[in-house]
C-alpha atoms as a PDB file:
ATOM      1  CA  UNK A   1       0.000   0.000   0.000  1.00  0.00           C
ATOM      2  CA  UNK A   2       1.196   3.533  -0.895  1.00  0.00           C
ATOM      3  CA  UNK A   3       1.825   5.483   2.271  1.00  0.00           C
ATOM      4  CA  UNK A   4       1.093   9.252   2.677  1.00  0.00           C
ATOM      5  CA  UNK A   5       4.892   9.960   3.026  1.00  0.00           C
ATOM      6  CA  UNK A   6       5.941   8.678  -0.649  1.00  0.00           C
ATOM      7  CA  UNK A   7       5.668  11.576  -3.580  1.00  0.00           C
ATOM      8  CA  UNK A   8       2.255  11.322  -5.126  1.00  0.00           C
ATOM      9  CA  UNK A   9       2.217   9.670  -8.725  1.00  0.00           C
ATOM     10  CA  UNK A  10       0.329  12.643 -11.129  1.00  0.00           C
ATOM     11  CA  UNK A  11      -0.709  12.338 -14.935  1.00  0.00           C
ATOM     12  CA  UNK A  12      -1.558  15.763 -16.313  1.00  0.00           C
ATOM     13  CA  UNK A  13      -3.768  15.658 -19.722  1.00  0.00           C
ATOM     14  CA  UNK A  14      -4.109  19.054 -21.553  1.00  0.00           C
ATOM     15  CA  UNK A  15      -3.802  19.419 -25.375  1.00  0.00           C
ATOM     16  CA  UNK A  16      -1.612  22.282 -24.649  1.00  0.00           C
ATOM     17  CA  UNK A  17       1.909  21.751 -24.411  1.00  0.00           C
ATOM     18  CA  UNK A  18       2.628  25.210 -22.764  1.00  0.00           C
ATOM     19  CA  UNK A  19       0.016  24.083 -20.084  1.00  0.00           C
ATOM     20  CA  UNK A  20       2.199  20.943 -19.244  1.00  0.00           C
ATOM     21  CA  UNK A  21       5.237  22.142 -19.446  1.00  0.00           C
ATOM     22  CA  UNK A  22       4.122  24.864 -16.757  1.00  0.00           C
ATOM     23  CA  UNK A  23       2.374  22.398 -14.550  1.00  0.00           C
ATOM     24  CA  UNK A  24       5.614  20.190 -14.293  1.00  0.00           C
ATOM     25  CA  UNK A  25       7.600  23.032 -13.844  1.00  0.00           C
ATOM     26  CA  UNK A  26       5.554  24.345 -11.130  1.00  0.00           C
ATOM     27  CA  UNK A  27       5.271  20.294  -9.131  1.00  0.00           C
ATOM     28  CA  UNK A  28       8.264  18.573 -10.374  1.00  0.00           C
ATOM     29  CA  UNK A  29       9.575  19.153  -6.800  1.00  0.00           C
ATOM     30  CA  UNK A  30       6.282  18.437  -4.796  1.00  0.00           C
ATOM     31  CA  UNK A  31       5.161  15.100  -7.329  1.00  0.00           C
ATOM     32  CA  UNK A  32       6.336  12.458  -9.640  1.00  0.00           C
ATOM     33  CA  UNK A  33       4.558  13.530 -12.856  1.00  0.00           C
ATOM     34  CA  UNK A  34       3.422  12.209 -16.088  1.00  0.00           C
ATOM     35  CA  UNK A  35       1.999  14.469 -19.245  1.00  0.00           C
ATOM     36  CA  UNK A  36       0.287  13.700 -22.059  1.00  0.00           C
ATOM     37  CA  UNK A  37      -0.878  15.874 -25.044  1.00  0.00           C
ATOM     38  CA  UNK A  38      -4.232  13.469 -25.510  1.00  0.00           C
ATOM     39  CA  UNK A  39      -5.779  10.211 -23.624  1.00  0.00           C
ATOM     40  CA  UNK A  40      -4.211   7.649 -26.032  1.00  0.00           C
ATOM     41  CA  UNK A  41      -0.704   8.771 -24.278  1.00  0.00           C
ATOM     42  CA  UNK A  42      -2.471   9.075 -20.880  1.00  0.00           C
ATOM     43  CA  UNK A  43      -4.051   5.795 -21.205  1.00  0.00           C
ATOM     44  CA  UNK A  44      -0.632   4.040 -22.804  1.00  0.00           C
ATOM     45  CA  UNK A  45       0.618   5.497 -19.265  1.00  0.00           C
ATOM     46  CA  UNK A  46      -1.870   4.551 -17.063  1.00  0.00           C
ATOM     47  CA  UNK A  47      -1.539   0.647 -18.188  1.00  0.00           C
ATOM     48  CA  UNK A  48       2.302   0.743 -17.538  1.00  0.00           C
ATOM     49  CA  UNK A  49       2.659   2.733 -14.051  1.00  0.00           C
ATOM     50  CA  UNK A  50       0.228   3.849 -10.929  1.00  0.00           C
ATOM     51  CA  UNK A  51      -0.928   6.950 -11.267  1.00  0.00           C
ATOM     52  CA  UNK A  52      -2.551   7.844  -7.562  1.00  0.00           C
ATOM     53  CA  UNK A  53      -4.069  11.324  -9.223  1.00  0.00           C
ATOM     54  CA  UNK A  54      -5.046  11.736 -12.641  1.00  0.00           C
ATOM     55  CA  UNK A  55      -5.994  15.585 -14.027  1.00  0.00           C
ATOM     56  CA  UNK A  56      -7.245  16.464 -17.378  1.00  0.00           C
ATOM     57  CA  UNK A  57      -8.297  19.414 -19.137  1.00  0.00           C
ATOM     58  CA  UNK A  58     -12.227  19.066 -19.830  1.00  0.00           C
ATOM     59  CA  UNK A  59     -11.895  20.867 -23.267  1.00  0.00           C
ATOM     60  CA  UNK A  60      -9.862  19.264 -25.434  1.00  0.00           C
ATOM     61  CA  UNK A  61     -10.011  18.022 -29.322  1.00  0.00           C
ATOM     62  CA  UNK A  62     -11.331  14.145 -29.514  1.00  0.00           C
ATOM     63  CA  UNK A  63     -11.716  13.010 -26.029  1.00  0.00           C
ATOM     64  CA  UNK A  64     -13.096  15.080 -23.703  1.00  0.00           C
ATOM     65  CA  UNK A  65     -11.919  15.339 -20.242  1.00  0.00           C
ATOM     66  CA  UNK A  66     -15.690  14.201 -18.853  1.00  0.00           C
ATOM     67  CA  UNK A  67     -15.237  11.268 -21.103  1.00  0.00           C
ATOM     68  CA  UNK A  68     -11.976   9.770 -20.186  1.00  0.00           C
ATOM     69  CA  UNK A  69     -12.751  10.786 -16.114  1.00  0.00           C
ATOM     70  CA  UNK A  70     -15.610   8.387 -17.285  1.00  0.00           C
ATOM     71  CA  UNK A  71     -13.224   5.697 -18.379  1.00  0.00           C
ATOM     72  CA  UNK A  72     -10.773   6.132 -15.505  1.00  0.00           C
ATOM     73  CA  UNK A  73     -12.987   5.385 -13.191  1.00  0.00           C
ATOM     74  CA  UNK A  74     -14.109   1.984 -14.998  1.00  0.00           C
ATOM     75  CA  UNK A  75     -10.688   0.910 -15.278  1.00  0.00           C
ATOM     76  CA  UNK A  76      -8.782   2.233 -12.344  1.00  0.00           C
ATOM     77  CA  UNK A  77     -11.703   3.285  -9.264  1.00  0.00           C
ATOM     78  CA  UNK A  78      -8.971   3.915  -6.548  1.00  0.00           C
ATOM     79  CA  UNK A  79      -7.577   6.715  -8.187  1.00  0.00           C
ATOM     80  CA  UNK A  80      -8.969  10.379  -7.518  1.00  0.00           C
ATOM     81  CA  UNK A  81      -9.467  12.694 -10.593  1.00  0.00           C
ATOM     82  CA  UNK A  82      -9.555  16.655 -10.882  1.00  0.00           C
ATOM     83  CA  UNK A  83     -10.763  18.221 -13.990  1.00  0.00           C
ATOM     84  CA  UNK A  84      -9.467  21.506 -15.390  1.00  0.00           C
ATOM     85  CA  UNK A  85     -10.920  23.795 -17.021  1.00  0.00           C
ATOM     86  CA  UNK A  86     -11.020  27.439 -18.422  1.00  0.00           C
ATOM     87  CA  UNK A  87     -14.430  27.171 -19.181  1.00  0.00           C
ATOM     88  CA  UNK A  88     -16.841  26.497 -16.674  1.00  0.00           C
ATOM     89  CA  UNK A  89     -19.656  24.518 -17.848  1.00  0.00           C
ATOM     90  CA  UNK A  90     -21.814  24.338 -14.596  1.00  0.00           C
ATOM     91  CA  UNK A  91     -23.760  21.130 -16.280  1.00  0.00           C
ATOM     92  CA  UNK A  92     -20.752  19.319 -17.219  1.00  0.00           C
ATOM     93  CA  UNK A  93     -19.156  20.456 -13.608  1.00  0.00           C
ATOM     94  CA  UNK A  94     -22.360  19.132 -11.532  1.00  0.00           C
ATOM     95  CA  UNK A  95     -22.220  15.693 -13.405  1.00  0.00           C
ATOM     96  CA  UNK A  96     -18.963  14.628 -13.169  1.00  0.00           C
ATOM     97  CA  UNK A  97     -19.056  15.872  -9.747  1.00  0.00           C
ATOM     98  CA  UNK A  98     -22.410  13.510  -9.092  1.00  0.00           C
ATOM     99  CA  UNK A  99     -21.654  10.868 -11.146  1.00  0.00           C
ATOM    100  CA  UNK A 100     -18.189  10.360  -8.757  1.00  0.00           C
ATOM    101  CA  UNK A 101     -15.509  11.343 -12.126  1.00  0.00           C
ATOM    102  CA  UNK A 102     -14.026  13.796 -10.134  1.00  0.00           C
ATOM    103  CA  UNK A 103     -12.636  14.633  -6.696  1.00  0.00           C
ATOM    104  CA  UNK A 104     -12.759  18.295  -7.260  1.00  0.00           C
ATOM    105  CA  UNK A 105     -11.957  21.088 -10.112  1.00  0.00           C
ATOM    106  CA  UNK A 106      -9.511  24.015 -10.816  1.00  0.00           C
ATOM    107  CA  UNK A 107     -10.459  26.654 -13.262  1.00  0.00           C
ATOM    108  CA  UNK A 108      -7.451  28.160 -15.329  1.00  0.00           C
ATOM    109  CA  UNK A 109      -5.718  30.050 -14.551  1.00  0.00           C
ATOM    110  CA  UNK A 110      -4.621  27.786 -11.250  1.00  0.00           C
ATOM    111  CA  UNK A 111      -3.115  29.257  -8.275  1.00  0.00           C
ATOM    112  CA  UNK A 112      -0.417  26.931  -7.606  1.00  0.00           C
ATOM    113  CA  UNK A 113      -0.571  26.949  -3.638  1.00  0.00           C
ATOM    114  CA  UNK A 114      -4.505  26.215  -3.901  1.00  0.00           C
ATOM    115  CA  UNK A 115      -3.685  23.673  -6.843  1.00  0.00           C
ATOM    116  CA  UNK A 116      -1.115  21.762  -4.675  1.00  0.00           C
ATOM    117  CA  UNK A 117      -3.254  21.577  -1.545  1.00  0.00           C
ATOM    118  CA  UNK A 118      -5.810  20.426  -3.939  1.00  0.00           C
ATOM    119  CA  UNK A 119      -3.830  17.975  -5.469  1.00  0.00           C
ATOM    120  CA  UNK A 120      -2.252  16.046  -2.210  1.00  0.00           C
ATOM    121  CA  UNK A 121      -6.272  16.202  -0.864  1.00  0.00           C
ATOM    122  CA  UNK A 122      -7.116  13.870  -3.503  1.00  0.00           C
ATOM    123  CA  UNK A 123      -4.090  11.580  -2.979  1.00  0.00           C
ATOM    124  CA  UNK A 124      -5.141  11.279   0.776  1.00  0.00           C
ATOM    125  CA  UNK A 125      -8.639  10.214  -1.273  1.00  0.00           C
ATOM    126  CA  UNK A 126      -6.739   7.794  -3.233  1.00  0.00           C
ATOM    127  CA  UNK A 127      -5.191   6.578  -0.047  1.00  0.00           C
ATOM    128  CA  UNK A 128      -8.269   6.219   2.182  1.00  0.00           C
ATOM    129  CA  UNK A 129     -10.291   3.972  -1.210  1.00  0.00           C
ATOM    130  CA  UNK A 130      -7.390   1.454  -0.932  1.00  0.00           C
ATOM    131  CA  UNK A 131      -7.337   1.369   2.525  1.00  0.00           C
ATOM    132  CA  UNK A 132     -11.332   0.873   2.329  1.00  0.00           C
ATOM    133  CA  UNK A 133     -10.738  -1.586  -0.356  1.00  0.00           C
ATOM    134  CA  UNK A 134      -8.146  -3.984   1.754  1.00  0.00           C
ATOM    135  CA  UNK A 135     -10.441  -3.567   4.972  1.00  0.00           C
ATOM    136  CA  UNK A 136     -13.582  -4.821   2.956  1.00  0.00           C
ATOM    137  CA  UNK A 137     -11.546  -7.719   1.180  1.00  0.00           C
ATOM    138  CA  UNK A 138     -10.890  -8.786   4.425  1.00  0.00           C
ATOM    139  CA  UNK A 139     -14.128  -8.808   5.861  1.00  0.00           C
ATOM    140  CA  UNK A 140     -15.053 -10.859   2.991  1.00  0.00           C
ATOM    141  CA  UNK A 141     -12.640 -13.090   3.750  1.00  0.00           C
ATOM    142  CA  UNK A 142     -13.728 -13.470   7.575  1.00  0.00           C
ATOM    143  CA  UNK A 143     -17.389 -13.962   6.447  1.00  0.00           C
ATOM    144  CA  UNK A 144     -16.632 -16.493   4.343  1.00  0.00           C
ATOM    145  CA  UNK A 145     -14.410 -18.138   6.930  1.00  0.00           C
ATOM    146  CA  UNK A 146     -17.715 -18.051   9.596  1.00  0.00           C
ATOM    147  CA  UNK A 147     -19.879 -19.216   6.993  1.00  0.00           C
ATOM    148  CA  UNK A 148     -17.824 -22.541   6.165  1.00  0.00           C
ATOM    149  CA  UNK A 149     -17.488 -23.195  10.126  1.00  0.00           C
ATOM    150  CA  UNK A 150     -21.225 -22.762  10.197  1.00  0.00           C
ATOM    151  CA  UNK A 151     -21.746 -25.187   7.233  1.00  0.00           C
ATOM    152  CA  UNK A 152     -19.712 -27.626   9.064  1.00  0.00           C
ATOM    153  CA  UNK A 153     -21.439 -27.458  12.309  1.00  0.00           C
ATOM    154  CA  UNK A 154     -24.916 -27.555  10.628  1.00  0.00           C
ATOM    155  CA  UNK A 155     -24.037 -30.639   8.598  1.00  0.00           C
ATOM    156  CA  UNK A 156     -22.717 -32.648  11.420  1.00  0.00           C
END
């Protein structure tokens, strides 16, 4: 399990290459990051390494942010998810938001103290589903441990 100590793993999607080369010049120090100009990279990324938080910019050409937070969470449900954007679309916002795509949002431009505190609040996220996961497994695993001692006392 990752612990809260070790250096978040970040992807940053944004079809902007000034945007991520600003972002990882702003957190190289404070994250281990990832960029990618469009989700084929992110997801070619994503299949090879752990990302804990993934962020992508909502408008982009081909896949839209809303749609790959959509896939994310099919494929990898532990990780937490922030969506950027310049333009807020209070519909697309409110959905993702509902519909458990997102942890939270920035708008551009992002204030990088507010963006960072934002960013390690949804690794602590990513943290606490895995530790939920593991406590549930195991629960499982005691309930189906009771239920064969019970099977065996019934069928004597």
């Amino acid at each position: 399990m990752n612990s809260i100590n070790e250096k978040p793993t970040v992807i940053y999607i944004d079809d902007e290459q000034n945007n991520l080369i600003a972002f990882e010049a702003a957190f190289r120090r404070d994250f281990k990051i990832f960029t990618a100009i469009n989700a084929a990279t992110d997801l070619t990324i994503l299949s090879t390494c752990e990302v804990h938080v993934l962020i992508t910019d909502q408008r982009m050409p081909g896949v839209p942010g809303i749609q790959l937070l959509e896939e994310a969470v099919k494929r990898f449900p532990s990780q937490s998810r922030i969506l950027v954007t310049a333009y807020p679309d209070k519909e697309v916002l409110a959905y993702a938001v509902q519909n458990g795509h997102i942890f939270d949002y920035v708008l551009k431009p992002w204030r990088y103290e507010d963006f960072k505190g934002m960013i390690f609040d949804a690794y602590k996220e990513h943290l606490e589903k895995i530790q939920t996961a593991m406590m549930l497994k195991e629960r499982e695993e005691d309930i189906r441990k009771l239920d064969e001692k019970i099977r065996s006392i019934t069928t004597l």
